[in-house]
Protein backbone atom coordinates (compact mmCIF):
# COMPACT_ATOMS: atom_id res chain seq x y z
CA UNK A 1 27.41 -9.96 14.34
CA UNK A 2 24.06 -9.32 15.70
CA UNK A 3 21.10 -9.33 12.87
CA UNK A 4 17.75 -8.16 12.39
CA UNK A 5 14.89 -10.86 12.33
CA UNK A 6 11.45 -9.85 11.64
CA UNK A 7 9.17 -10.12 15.18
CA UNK A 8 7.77 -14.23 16.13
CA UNK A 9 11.13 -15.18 14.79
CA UNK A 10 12.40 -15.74 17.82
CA UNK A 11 9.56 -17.81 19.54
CA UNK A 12 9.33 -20.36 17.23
CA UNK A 13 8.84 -19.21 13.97
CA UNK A 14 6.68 -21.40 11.04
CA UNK A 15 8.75 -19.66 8.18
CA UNK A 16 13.07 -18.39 8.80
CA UNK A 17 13.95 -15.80 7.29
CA UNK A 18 17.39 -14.79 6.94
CA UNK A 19 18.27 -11.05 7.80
CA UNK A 20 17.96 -8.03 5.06
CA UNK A 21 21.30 -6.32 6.80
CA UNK A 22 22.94 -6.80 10.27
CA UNK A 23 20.86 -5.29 12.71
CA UNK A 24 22.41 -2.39 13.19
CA UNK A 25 22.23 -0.78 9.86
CA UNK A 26 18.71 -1.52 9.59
CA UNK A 27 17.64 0.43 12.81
CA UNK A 28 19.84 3.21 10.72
CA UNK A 29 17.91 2.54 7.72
CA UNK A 30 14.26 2.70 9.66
CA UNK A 31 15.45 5.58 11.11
CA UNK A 32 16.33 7.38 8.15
CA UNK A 33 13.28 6.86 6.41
CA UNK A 34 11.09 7.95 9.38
CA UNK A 35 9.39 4.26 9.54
CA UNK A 36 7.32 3.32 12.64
CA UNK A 37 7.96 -0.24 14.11
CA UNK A 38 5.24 -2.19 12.26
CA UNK A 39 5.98 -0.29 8.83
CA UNK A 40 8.77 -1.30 9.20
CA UNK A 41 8.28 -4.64 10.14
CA UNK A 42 6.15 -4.83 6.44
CA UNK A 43 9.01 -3.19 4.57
CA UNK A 44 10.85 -6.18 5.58
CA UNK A 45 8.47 -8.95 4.68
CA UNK A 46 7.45 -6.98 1.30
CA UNK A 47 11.31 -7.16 0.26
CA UNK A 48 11.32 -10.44 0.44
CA UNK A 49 8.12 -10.93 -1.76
CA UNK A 50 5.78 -12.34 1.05
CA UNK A 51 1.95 -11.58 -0.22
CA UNK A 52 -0.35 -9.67 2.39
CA UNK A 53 -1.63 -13.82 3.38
CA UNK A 54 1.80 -14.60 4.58
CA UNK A 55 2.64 -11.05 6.42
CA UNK A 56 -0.48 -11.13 8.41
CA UNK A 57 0.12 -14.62 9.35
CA UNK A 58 3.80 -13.81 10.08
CA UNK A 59 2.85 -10.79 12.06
CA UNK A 60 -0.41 -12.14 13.67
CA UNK A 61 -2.54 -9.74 12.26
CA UNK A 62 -5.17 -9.17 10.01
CA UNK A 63 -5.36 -8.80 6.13
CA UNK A 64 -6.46 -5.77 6.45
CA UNK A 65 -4.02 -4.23 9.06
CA UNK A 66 -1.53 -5.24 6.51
CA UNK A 67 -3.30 -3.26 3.57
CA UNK A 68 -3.16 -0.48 6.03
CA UNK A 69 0.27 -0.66 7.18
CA UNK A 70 1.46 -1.02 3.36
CA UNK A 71 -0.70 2.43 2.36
CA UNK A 72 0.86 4.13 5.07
CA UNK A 73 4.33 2.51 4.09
CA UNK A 74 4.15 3.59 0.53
CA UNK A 75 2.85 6.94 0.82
CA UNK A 76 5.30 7.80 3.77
CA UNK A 77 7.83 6.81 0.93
CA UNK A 78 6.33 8.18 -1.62
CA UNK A 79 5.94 5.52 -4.15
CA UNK A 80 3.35 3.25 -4.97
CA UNK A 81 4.20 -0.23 -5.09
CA UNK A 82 6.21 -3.09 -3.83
CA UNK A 83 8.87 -2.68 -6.14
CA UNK A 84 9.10 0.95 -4.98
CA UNK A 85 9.27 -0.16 -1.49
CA UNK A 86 12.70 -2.10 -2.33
CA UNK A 87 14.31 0.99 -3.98
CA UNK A 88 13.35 2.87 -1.48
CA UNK A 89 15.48 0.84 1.42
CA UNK A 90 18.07 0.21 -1.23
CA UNK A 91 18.95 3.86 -2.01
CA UNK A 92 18.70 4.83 1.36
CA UNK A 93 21.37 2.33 2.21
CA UNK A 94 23.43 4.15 0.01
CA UNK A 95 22.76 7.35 1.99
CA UNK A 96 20.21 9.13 0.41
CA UNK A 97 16.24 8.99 -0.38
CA UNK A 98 14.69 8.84 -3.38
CA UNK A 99 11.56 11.45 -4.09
CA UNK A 100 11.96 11.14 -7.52
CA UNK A 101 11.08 7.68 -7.69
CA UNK A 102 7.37 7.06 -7.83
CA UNK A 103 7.25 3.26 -8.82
């Protein structure tokens, strides 16, 4: 089963991480929230708790790239913090979005 691994993973990464969901149901999840490569990329690292240090080390970019990715990211889902983030991806998993949610 092929999975998802956030980008650098595969040439050499300093931190594994194991997948979110196999691969293909997270291009179907990116998808249906209307996410852009690197927001996506975020999502993924702000799921699994990573602080904006470790994502713009793990994406080789800078802090604030990944302040600005993150804004983007939570307004395009329309919440307004990490935790929201997560519920976001989770519900739409189940098949729907969530505009009610503004955590």
């Amino acid at each position: 089963m092929e999975t998802w691994m956030p980008p650098d993973q595969t040439a050499g990464p300093t931190i594994r991480w194991p997948p979110l969901f196999p691969a293909k149901t997270w291009r179907r999840l990116v998808k249906r929230l209307g996410l852009s490569k690197r927001q996506a990329e975020v999502a993924a690292l702000l799921c699994r708790e990573c602080l904006v240090a470790d994502i713009a080390s793990e994406l080789g970019i800078s802090h604030d790239a990944v302040r600005h990715h993150s804004k983007r990211l939570f307004r395009k889902l329309g919440v307004k913090s990490r935790v929201g983030v997560v519920l976001s991806i989770v519900h739409a998993r189940r098949g729907g979005t969530a505009p009610y949610m503004r955590m």
